[in-house]
C-alpha atoms as a PDB file:
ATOM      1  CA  UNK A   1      71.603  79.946  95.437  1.00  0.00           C
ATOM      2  CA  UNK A   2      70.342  78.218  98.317  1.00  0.00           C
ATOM      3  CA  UNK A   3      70.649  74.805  99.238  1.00  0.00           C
ATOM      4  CA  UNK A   4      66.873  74.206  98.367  1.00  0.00           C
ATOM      5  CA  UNK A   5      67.151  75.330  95.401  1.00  0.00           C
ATOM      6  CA  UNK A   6      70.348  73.703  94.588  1.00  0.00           C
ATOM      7  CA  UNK A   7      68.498  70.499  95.601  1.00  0.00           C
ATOM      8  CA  UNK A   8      65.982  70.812  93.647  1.00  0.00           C
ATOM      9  CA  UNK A   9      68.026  71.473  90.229  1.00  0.00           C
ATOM     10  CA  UNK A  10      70.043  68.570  91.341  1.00  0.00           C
ATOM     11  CA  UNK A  11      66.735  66.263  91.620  1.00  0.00           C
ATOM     12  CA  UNK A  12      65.225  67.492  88.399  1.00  0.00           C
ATOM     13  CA  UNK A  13      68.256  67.066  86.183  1.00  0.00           C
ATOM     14  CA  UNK A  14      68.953  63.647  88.038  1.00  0.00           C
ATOM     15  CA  UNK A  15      64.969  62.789  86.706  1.00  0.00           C
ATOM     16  CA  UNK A  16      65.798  64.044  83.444  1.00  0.00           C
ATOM     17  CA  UNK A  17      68.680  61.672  83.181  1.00  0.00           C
ATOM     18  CA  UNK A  18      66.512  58.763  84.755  1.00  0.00           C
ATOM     19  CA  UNK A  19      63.515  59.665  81.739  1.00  0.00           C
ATOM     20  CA  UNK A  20      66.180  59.844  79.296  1.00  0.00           C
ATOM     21  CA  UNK A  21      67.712  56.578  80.853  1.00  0.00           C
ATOM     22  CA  UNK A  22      64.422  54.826  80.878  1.00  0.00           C
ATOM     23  CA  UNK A  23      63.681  56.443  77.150  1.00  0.00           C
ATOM     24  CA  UNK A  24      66.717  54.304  75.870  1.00  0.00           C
ATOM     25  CA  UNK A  25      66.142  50.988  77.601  1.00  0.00           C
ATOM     26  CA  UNK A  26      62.752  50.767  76.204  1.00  0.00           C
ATOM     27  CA  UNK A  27      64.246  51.523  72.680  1.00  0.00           C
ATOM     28  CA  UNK A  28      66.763  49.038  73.019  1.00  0.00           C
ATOM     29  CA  UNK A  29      64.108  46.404  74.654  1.00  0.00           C
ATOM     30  CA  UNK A  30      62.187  47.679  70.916  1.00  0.00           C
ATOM     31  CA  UNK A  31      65.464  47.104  69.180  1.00  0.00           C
ATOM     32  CA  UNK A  32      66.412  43.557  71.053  1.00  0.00           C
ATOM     33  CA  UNK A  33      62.514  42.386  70.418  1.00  0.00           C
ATOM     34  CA  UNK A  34      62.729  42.913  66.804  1.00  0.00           C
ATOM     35  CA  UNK A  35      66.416  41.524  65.968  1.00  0.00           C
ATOM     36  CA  UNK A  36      64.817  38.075  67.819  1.00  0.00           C
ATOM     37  CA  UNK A  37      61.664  38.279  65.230  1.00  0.00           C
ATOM     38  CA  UNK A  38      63.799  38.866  62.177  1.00  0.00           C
ATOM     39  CA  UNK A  39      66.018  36.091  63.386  1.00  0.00           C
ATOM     40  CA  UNK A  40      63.241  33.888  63.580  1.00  0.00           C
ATOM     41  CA  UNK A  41      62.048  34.762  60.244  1.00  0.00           C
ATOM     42  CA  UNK A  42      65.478  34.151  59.053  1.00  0.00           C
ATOM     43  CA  UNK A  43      65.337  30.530  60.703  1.00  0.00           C
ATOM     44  CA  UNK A  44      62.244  30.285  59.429  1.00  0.00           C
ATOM     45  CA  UNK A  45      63.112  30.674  55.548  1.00  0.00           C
ATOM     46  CA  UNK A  46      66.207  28.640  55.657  1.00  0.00           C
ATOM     47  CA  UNK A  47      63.875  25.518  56.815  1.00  0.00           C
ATOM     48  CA  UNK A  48      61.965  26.290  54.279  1.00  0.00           C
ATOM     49  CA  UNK A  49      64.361  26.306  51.757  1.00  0.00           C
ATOM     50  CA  UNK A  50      66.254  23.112  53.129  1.00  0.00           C
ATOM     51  CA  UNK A  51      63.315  21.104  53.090  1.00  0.00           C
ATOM     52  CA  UNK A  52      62.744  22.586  49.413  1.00  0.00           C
ATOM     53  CA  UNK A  53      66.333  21.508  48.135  1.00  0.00           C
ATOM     54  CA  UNK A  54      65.325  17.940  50.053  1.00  0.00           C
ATOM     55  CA  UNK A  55      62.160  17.694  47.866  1.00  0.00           C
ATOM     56  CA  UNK A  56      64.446  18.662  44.679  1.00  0.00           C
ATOM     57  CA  UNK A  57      66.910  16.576  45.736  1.00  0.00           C
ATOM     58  CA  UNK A  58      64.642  13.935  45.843  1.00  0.00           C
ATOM     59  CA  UNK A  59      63.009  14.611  42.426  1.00  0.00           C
ATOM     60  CA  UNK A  60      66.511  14.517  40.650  1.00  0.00           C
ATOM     61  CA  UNK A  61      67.299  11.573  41.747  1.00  0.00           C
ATOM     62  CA  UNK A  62      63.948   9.727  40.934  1.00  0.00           C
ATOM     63  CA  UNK A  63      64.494  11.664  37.515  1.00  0.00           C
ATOM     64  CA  UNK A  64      68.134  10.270  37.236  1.00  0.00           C
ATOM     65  CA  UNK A  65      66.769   6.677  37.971  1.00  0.00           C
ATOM     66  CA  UNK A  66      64.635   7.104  35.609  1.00  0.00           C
ATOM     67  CA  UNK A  67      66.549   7.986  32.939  1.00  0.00           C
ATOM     68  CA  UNK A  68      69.145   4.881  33.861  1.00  0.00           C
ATOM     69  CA  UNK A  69      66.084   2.900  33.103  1.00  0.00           C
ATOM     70  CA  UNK A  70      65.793   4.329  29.764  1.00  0.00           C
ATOM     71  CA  UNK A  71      69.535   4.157  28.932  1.00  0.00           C
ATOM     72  CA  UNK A  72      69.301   0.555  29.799  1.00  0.00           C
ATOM     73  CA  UNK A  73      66.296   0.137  27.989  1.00  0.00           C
ATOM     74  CA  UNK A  74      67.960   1.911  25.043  1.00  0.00           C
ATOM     75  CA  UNK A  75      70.188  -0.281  25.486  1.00  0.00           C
ATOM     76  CA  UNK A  76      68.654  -3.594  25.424  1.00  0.00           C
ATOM     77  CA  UNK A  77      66.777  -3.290  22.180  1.00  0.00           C
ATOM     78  CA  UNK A  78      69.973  -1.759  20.360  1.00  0.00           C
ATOM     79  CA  UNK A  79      71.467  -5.317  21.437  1.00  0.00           C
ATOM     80  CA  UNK A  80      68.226  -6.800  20.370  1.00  0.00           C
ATOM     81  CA  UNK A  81      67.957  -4.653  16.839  1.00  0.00           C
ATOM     82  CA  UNK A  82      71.799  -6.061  16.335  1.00  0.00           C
ATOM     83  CA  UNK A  83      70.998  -9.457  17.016  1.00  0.00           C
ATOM     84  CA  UNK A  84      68.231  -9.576  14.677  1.00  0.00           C
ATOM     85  CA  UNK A  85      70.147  -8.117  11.881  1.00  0.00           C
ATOM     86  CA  UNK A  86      73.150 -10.696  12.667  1.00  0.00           C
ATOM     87  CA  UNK A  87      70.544 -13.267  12.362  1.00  0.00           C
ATOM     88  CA  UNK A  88      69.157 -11.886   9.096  1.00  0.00           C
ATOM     89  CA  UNK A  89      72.588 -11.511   7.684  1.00  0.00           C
ATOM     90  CA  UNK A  90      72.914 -15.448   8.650  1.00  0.00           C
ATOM     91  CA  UNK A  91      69.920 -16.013   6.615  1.00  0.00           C
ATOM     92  CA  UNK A  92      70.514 -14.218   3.129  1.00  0.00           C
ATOM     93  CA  UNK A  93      73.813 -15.985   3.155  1.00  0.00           C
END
């Protein structure tokens, strides 16, 4: 084999292994590119659902409020409906 020849084969496989080089960096550039979008979309969705568990957060406790309300409510006019029948026992007797 001469020493053209021999140069050539050298320079063609040495282009073959800068395609296939090239080949995988773009893959991995594909690869790196789309982990960073699904990471995003991951960020994106847990916002989403924190500021969801905020807004039912904040609807259980105005629902908890309101229901101490009612309890104390409740609560009143059972003290009231006692009184009255403590008076009305004072009257019949």
């Amino acid at each position: 084999m001469t020493c053209t020849k021999l140069y050539n084969s050298i320079s063609v496989f040495f282009l073959i292994c800068l395609l296939d080089a090239r080949h995988e960096l773009e893959e991995s550039k594909r690869q790196r590119e789309w982990a960073f979008v699904e990471r995003d979309k991951m960020i994106s969705e847990r916002d989403s659902v924190s500021v969801y568990c905020d807004q039912l957060r904040r609807e259980r406790d105005g629902a908890v409020c309101d229901l101490n309300s009612a309890l104390q409510d409740s609560n009143d006019i059972r003290r009231q409906k006692n009184d009255a029948i403590r008076e009305l026992k004072e009257f019949r007797y």
